[in-house]
C-alpha atoms as a PDB file:
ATOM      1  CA  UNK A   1       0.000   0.000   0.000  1.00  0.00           C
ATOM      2  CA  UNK A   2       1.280   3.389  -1.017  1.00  0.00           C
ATOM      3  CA  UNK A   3       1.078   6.001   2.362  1.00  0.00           C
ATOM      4  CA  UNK A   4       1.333   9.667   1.517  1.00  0.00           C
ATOM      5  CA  UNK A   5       2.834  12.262   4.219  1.00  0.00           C
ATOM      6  CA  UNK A   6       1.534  15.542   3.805  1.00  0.00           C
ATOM      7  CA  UNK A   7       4.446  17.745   4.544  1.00  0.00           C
ATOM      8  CA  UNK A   8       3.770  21.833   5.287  1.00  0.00           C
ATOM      9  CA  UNK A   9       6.255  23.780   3.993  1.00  0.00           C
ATOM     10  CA  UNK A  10       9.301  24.879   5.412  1.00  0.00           C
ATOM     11  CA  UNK A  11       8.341  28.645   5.309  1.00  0.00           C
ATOM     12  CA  UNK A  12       4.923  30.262   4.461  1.00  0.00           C
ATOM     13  CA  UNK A  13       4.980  32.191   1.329  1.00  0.00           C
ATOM     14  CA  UNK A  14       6.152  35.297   1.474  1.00  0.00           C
ATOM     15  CA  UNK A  15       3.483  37.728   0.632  1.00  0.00           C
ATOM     16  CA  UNK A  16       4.478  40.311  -1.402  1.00  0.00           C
ATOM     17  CA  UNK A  17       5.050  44.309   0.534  1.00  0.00           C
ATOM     18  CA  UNK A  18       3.335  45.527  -2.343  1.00  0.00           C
ATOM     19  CA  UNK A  19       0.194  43.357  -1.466  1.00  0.00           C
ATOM     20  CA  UNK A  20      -0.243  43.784   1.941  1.00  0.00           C
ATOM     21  CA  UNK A  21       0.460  47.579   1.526  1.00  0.00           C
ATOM     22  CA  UNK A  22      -2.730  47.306  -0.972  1.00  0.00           C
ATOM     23  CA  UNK A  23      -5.003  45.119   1.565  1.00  0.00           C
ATOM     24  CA  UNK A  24      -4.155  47.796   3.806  1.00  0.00           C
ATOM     25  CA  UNK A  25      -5.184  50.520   1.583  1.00  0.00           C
ATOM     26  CA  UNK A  26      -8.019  48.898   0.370  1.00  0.00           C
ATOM     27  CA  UNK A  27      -9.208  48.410   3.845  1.00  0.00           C
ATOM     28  CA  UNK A  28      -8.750  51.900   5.411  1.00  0.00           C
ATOM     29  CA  UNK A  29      -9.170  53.791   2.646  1.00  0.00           C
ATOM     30  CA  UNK A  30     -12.261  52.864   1.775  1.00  0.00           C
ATOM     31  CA  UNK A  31     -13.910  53.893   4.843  1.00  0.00           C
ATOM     32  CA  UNK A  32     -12.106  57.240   4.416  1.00  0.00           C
ATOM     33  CA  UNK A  33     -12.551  58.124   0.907  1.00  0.00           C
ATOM     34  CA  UNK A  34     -15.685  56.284  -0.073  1.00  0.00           C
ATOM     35  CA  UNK A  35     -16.718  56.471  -3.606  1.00  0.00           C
ATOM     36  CA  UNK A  36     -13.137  58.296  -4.711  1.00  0.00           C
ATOM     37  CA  UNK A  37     -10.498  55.111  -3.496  1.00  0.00           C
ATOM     38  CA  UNK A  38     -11.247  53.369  -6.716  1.00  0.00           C
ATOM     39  CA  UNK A  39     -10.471  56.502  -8.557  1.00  0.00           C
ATOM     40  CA  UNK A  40      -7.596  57.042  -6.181  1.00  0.00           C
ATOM     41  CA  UNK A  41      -6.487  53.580  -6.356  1.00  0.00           C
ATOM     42  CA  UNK A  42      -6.047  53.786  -9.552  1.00  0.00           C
ATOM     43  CA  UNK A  43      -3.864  56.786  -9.380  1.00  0.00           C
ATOM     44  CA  UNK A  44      -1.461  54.892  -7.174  1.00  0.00           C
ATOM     45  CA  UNK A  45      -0.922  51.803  -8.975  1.00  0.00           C
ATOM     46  CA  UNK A  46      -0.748  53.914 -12.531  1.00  0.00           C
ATOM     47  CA  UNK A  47       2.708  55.849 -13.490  1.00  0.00           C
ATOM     48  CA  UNK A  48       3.168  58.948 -11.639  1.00  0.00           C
ATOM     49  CA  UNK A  49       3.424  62.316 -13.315  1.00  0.00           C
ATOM     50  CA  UNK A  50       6.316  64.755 -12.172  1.00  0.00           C
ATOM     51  CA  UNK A  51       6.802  68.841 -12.225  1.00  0.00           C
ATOM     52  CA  UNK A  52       9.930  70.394 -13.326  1.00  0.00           C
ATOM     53  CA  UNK A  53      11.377  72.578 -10.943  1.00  0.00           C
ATOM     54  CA  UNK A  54      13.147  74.900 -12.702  1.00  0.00           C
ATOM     55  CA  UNK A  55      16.914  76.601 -10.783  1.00  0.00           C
ATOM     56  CA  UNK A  56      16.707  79.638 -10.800  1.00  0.00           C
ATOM     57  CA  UNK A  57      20.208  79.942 -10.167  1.00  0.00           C
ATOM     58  CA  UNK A  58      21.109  78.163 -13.280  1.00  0.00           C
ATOM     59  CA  UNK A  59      21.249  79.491 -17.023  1.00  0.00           C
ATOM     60  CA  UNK A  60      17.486  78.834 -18.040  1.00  0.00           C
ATOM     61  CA  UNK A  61      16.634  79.971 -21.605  1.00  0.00           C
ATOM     62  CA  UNK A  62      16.827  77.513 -24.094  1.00  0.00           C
ATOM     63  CA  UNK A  63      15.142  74.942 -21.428  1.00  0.00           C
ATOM     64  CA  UNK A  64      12.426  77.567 -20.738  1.00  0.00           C
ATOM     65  CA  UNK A  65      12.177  77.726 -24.653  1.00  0.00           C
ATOM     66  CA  UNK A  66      11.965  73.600 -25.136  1.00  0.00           C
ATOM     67  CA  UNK A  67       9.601  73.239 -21.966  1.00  0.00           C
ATOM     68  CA  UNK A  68       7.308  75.514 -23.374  1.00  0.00           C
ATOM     69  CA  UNK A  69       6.821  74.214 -26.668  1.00  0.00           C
ATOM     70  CA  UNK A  70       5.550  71.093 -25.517  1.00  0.00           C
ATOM     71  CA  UNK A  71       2.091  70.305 -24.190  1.00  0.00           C
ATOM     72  CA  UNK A  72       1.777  72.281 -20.988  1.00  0.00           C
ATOM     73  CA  UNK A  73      -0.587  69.449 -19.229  1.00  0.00           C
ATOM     74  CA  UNK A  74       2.416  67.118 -19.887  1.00  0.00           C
ATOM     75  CA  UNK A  75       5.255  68.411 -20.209  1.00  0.00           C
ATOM     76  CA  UNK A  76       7.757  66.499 -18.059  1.00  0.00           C
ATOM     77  CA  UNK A  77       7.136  62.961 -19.688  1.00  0.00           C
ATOM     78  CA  UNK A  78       7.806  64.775 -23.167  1.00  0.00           C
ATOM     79  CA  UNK A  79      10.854  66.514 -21.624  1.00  0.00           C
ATOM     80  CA  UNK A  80      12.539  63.224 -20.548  1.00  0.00           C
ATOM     81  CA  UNK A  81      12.583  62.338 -23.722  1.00  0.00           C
ATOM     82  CA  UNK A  82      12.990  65.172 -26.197  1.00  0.00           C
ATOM     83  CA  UNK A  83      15.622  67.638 -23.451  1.00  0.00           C
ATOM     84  CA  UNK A  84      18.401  66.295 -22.698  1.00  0.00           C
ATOM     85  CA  UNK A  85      19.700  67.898 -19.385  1.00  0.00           C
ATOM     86  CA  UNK A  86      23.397  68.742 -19.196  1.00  0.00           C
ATOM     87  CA  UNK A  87      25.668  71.279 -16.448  1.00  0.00           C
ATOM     88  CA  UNK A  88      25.250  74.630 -17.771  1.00  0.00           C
ATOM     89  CA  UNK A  89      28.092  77.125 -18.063  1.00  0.00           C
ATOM     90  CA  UNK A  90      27.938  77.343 -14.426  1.00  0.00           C
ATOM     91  CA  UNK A  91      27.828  73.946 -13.725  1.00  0.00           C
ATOM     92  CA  UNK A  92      24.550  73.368 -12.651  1.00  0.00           C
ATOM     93  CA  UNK A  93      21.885  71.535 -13.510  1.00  0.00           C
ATOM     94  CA  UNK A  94      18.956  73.181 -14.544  1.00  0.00           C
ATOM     95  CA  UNK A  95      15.868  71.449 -13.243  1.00  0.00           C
ATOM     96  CA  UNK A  96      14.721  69.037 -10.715  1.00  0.00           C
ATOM     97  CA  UNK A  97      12.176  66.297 -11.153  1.00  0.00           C
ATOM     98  CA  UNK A  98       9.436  65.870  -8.434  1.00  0.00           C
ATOM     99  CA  UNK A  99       6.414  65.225  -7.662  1.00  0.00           C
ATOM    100  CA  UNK A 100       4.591  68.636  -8.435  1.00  0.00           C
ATOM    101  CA  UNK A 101       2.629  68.609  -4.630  1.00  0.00           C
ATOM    102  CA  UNK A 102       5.647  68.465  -2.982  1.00  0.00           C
ATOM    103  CA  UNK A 103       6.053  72.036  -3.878  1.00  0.00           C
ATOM    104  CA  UNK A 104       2.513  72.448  -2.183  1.00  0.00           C
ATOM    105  CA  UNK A 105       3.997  72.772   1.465  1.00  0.00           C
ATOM    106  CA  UNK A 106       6.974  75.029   0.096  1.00  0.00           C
ATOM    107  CA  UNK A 107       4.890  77.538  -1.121  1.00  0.00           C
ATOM    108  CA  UNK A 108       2.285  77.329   2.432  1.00  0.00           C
ATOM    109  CA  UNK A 109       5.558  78.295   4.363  1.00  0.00           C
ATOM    110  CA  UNK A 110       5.890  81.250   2.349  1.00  0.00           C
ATOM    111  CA  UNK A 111       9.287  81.834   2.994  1.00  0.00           C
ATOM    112  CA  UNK A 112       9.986  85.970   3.007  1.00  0.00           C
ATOM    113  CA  UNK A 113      13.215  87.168   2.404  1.00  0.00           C
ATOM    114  CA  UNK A 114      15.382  87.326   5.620  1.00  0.00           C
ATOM    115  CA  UNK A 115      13.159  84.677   7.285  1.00  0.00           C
ATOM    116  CA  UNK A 116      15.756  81.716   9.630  1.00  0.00           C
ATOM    117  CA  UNK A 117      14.223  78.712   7.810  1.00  0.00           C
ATOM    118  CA  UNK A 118      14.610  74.949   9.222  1.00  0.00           C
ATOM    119  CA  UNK A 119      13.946  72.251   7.169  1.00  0.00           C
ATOM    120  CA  UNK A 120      13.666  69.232   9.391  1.00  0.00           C
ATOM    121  CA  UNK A 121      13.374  66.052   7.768  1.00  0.00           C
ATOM    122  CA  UNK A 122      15.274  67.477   4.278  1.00  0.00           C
ATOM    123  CA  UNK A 123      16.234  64.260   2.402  1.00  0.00           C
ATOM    124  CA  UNK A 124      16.611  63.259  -0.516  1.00  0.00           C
ATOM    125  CA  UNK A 125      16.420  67.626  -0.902  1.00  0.00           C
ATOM    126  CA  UNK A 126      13.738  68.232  -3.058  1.00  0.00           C
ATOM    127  CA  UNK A 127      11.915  70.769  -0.839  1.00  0.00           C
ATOM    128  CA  UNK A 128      15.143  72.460   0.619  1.00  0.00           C
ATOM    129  CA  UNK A 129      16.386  73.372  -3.548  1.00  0.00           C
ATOM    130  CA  UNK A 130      12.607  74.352  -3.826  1.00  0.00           C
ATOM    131  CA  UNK A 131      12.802  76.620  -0.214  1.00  0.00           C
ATOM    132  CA  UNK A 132      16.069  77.908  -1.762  1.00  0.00           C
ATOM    133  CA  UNK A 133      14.270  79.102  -5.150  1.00  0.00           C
ATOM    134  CA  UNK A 134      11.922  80.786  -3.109  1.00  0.00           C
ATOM    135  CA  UNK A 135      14.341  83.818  -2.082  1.00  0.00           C
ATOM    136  CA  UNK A 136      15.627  82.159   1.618  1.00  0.00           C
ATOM    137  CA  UNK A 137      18.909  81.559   0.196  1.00  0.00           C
ATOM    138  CA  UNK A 138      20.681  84.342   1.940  1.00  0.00           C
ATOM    139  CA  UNK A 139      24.096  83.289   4.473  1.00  0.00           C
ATOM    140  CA  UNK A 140      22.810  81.406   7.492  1.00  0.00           C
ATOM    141  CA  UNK A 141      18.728  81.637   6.736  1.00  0.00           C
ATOM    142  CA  UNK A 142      18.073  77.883   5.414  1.00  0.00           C
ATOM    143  CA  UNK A 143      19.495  74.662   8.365  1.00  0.00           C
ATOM    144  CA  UNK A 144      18.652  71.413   6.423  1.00  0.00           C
ATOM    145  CA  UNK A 145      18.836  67.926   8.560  1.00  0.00           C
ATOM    146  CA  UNK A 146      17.992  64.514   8.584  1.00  0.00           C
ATOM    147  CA  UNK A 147      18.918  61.737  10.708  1.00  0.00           C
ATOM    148  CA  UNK A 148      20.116  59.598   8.223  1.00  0.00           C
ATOM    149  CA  UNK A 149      24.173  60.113   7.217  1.00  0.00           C
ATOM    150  CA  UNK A 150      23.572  58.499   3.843  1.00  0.00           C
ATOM    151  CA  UNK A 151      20.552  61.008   2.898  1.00  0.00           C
ATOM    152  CA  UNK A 152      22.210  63.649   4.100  1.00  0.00           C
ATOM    153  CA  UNK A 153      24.803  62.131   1.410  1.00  0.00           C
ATOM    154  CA  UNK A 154      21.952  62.733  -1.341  1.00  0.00           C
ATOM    155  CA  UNK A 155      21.157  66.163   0.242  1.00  0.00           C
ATOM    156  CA  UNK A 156      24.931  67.283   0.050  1.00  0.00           C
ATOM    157  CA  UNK A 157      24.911  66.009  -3.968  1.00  0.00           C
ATOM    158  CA  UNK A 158      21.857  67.972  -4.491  1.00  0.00           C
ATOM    159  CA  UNK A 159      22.836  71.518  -3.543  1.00  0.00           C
ATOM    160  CA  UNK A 160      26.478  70.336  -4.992  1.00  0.00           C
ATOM    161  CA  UNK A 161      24.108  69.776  -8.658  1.00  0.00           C
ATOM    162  CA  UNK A 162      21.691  73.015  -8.091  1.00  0.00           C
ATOM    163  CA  UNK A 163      23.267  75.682  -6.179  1.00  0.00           C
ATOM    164  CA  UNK A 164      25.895  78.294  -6.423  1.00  0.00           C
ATOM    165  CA  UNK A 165      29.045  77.696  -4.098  1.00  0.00           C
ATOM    166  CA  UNK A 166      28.576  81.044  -2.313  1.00  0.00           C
ATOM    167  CA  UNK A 167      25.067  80.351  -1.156  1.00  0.00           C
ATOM    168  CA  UNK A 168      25.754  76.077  -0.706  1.00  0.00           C
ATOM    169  CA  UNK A 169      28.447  77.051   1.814  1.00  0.00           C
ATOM    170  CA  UNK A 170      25.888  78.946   3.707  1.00  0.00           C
ATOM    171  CA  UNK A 171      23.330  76.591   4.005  1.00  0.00           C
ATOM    172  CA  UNK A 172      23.317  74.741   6.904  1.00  0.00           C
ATOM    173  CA  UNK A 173      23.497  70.984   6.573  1.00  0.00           C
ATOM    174  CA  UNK A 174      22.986  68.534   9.699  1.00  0.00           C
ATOM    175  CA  UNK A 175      22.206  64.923  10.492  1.00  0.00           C
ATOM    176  CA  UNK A 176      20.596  65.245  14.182  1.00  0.00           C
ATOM    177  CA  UNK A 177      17.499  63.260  15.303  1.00  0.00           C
ATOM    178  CA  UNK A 178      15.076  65.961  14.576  1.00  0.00           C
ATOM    179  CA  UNK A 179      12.876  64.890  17.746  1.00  0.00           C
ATOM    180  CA  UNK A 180      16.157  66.247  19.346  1.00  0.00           C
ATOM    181  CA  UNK A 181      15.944  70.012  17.467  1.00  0.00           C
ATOM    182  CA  UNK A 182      13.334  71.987  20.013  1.00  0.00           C
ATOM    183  CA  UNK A 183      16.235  71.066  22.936  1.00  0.00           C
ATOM    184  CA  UNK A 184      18.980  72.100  20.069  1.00  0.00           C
ATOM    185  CA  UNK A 185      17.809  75.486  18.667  1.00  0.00           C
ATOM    186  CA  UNK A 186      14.613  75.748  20.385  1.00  0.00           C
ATOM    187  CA  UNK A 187      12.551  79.344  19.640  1.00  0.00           C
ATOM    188  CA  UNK A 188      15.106  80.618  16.871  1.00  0.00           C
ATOM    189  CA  UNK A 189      13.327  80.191  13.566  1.00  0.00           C
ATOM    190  CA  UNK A 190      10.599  82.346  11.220  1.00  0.00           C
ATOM    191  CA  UNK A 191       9.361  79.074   9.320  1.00  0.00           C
ATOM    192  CA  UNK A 192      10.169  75.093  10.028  1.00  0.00           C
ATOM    193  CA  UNK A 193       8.905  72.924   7.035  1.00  0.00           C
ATOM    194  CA  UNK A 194       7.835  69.580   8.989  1.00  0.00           C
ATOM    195  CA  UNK A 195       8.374  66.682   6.393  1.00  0.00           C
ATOM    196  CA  UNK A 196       7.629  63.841   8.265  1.00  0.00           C
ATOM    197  CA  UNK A 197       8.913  59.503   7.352  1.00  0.00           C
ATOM    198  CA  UNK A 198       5.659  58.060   6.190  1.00  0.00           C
ATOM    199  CA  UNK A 199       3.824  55.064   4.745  1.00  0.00           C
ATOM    200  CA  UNK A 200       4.845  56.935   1.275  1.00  0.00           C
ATOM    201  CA  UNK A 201       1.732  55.586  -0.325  1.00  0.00           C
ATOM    202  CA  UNK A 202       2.752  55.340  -3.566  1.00  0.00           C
ATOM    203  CA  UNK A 203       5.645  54.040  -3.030  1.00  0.00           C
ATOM    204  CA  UNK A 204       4.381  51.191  -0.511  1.00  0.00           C
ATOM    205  CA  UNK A 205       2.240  49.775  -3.866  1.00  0.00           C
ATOM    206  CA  UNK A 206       4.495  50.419  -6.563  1.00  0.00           C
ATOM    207  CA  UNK A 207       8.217  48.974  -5.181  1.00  0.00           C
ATOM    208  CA  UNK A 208       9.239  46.026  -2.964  1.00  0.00           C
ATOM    209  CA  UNK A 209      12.451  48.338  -2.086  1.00  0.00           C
ATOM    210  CA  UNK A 210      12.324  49.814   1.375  1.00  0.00           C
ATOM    211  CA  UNK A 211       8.698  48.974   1.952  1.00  0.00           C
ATOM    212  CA  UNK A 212       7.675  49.991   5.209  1.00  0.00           C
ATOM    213  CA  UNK A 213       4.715  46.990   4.569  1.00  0.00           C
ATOM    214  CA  UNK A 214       7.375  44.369   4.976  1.00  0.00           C
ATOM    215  CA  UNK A 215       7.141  42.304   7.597  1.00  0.00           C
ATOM    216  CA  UNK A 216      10.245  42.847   9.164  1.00  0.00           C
ATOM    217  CA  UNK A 217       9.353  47.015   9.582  1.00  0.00           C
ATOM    218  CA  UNK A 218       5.874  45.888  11.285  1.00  0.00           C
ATOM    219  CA  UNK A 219       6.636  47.667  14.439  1.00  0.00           C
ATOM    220  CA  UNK A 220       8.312  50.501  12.825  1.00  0.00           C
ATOM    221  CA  UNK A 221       5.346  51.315  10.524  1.00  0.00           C
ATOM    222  CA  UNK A 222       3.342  51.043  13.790  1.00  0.00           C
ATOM    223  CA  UNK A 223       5.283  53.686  15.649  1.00  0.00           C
ATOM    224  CA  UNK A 224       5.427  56.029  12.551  1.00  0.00           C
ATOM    225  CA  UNK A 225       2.521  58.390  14.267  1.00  0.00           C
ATOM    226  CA  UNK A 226       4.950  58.714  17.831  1.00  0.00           C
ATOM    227  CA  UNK A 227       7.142  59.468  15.613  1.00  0.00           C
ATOM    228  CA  UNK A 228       5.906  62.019  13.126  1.00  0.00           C
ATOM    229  CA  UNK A 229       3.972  63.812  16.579  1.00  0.00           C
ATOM    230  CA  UNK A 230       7.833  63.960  18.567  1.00  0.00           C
ATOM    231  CA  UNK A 231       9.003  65.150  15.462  1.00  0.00           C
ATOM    232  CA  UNK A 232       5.958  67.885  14.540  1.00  0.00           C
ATOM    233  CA  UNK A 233       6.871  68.901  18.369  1.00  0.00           C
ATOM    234  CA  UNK A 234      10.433  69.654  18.016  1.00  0.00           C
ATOM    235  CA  UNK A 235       9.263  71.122  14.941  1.00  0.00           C
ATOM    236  CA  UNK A 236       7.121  73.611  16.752  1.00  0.00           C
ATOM    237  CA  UNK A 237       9.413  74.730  19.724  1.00  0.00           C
ATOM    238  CA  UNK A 238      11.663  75.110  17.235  1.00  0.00           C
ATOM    239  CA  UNK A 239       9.844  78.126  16.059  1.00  0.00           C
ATOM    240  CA  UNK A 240       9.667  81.892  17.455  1.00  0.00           C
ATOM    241  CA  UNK A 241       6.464  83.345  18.236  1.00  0.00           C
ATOM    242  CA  UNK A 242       4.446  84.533  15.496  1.00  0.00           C
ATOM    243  CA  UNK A 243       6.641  81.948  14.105  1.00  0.00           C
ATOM    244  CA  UNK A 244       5.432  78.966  11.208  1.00  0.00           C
ATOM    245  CA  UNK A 245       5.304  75.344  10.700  1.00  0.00           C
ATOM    246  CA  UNK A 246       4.011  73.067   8.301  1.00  0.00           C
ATOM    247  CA  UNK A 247       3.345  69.598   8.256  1.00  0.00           C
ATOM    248  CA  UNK A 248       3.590  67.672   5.341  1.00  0.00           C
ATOM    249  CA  UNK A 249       3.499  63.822   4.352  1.00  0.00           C
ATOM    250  CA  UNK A 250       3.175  61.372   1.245  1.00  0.00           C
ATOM    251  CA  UNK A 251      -0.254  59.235   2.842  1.00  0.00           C
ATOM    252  CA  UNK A 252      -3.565  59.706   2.978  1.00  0.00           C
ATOM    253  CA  UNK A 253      -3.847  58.078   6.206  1.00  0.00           C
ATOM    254  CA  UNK A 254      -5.849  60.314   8.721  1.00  0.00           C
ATOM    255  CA  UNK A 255      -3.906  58.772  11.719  1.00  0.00           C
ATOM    256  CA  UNK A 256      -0.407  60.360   9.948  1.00  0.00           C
ATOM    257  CA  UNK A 257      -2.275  63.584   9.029  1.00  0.00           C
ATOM    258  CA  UNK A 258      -5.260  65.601  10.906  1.00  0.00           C
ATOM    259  CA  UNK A 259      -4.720  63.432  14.354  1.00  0.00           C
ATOM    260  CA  UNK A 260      -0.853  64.327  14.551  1.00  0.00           C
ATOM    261  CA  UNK A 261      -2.192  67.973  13.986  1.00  0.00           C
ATOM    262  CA  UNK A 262      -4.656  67.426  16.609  1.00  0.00           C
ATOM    263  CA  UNK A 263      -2.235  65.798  19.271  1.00  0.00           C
ATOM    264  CA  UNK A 264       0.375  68.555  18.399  1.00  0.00           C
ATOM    265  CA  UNK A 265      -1.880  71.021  18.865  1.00  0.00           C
ATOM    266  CA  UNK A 266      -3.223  69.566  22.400  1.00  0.00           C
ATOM    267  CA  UNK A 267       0.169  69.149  23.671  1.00  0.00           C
ATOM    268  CA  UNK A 268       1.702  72.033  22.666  1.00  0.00           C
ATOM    269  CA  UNK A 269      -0.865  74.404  24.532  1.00  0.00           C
ATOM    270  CA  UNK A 270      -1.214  71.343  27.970  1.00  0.00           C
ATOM    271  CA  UNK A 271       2.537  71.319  28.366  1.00  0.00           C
ATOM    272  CA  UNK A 272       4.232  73.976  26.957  1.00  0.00           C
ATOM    273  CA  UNK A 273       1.763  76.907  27.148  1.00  0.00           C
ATOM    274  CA  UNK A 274       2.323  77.289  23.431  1.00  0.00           C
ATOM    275  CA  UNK A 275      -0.964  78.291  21.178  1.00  0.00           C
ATOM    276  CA  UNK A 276      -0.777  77.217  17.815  1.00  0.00           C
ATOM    277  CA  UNK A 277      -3.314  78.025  15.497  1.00  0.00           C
ATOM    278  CA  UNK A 278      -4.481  75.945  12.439  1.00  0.00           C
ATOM    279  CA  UNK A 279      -4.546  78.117   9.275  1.00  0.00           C
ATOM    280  CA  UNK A 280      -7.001  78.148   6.239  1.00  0.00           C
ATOM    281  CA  UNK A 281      -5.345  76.467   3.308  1.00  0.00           C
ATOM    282  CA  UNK A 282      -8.324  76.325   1.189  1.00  0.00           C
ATOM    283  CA  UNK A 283      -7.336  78.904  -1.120  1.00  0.00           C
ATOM    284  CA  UNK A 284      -4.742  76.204  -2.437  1.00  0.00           C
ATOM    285  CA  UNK A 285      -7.661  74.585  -3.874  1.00  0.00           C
ATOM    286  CA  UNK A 286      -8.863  77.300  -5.754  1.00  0.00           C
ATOM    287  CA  UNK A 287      -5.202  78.629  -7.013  1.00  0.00           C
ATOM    288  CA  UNK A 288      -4.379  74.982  -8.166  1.00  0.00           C
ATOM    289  CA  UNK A 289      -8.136  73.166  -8.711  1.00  0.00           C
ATOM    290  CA  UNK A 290      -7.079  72.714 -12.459  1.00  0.00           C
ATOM    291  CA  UNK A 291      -3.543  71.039 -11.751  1.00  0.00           C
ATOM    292  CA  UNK A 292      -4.027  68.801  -8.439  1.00  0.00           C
ATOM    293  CA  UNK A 293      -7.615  66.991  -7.402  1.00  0.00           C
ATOM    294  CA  UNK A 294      -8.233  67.746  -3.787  1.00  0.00           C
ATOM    295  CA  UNK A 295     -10.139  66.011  -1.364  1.00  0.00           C
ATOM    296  CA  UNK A 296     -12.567  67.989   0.152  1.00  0.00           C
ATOM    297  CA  UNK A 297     -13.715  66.413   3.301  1.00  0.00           C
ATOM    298  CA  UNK A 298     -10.338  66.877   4.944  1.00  0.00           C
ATOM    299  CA  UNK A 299     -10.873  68.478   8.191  1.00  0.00           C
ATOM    300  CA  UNK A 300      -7.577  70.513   8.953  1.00  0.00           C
ATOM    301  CA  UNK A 301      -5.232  71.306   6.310  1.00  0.00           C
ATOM    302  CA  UNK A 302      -5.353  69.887   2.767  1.00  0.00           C
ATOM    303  CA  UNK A 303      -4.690  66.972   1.030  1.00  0.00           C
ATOM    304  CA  UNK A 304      -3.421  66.297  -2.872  1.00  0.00           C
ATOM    305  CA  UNK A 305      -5.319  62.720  -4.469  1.00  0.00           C
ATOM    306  CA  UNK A 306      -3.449  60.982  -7.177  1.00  0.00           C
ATOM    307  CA  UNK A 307      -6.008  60.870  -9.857  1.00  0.00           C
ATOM    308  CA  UNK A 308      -5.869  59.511 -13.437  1.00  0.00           C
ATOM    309  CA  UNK A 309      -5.998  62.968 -15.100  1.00  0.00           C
ATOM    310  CA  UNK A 310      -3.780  64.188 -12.339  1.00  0.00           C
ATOM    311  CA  UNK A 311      -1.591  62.016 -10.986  1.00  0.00           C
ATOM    312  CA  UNK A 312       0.156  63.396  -8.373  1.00  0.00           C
ATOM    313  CA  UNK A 313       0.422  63.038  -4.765  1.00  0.00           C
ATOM    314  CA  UNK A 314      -1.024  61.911  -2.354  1.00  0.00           C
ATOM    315  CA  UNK A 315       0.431  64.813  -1.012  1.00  0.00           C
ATOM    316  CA  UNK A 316      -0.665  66.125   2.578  1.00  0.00           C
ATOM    317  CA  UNK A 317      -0.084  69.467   4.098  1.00  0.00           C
ATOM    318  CA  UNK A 318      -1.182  71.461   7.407  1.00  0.00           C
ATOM    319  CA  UNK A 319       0.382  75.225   8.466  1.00  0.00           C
ATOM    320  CA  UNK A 320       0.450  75.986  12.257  1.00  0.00           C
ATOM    321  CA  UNK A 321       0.685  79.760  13.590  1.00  0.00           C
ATOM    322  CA  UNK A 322       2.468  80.222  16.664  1.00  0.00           C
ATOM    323  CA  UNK A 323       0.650  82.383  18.406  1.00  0.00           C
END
């Protein structure tokens, strides 16, 4: 008589990062959204579209000129293809591809010249070159850290690619734990940008590389709202009064977003006698209804959804006033 052994295997299938990020998505998300996630689903698992961000410190004419003789709505794709981007006499490159919301909490800051400017979570650098075209870059106004050495690496080969020597020399560039900076330089800045580690959304259901949805970062994902709270903190008593901060992430969780605002906001007023008041942002939705889709039930700040005809984001982004 033949007997059979049924054997389990040695390890459980690994599930792919991608997947479970998905599940997860699919789950929450569809309580929060509603009738958009499909639509905003969609947008995640479809190519993203980039802006341009054009350096100002860099000779810009005949890329203006190429740029603007190709479809407006789509311009970047096209770009890649047809603009080859080389150093200019200077050196420099002359534009930096991004996500176009990330320049969303940039321009909330509104960064006047003169302003002390902290960027506290600046790698990879996209934001700090944008905070830099904004009119900031003047000797000791912009401090850029991150905790990581090797993204500080990529922050260091950014303003190395984008920005004059005079001006890189005077920008600031650190590698503290950010939860750290209220002890460090606590009450000395006009305007912190706040842009916080998240589930990066997109990311999480596009690439297996880094996932924050793999097993292995379980705990880590877990703790990301402690974390993104200590570091909106430190972000707030790093500011003067009268002084700015905003908030920014990549997810379109609510627990990352408008309950970190709401906990900051608590805690900074129960323990530290600071008032911080939640500005109006929804002028951003007028100024840029025909580039970005919004979501309109969000209850503090605003927040970008990726969208077929507009893929960018997700994007989230909340200013605080210190009163």
């Amino acid at each position: 008589a033949l007997i059979f052994f049924s054997l389990k295997a040695a390890t459980t299938p690994r599930i792919p990062s991608t997947r479970l990020a998905l599940h997860h998505f699919d789950v929450n998300y569809s309580l929060q959204l509603k009738e958009l996630w499909p639509s905003v689903r969609a947008g995640l698992l479809c190519e993203q579209k980039y802006g341009a961000l054009l350096n100002n410190f860099s000779s810009l004419d005949y890329v203006t000129q190429e740029l603007e003789l190709l479809n407006a709505t789509d311009f970047v794709s096209e770009a890649c293809k047809k603009v080859q981007q080389s150093p200019d006499i200077l050196g420099l490159l002359n534009y930096y591809l991004m996500d176009a919301a990330s320049l969303l909490p940039v321009l909330a800051l509104n960064v006047q010249r003169g302003d002390f400017v902290l960027d506290l979570c600046a790698a990879p650098g996209g934001k700090t070159l944008a905070l830099l075209q904004t009119g900031c870059a003047l000797p000791t106004n912009l401090a850029a850290n991150d905790i990581s050495i090797s993204r500080a690496k990529r922050l260091h080969q950014i303003l190395r690619n984008y920005i004059p020597t005079e001006i890189r020399e005077a920008v600031s560039v650190t590698t503290c734990d950010g939860r750290d900076w209220g002890q460090l330089g606590g009450g000395t800045f006009h305007k912190v940008l706040v842009d916080v580690p998240c589930t990066t959304d997109r990311h999480s259901v596009m690439e297996e590389d880094n996932n924050i949805f793999h097993k292995r970062r379980t705990k880590e994902r877990q703790m990301l709202p402690m974390l993104q709270l200590q570091l909106l903190m430190a972000g707030i008593l790093a500011t003067k009064p009268g002084g700015e901060v905003v908030y920014s992430t990549c997810s379109l969780s609510p627990l990352q977003n408008e309950h970190v605002i709401e906990r900051a906001v608590e805690i900074a007023e129960t323990q530290f006698n600071i008032n911080m008041h939640v500005e109006d942002l929804s002028h951003f939705r007028t100024l840029f209804q025909d580039m970005f889709s919004f979501f309109s039930d969000c209850r503090l700040g605003e927040l970008v959804l990726p969208h077929l005809t507009a893929n960018f984001g997700p994007m989230y982004f909340c200013k605080l006033c210190r009163v």
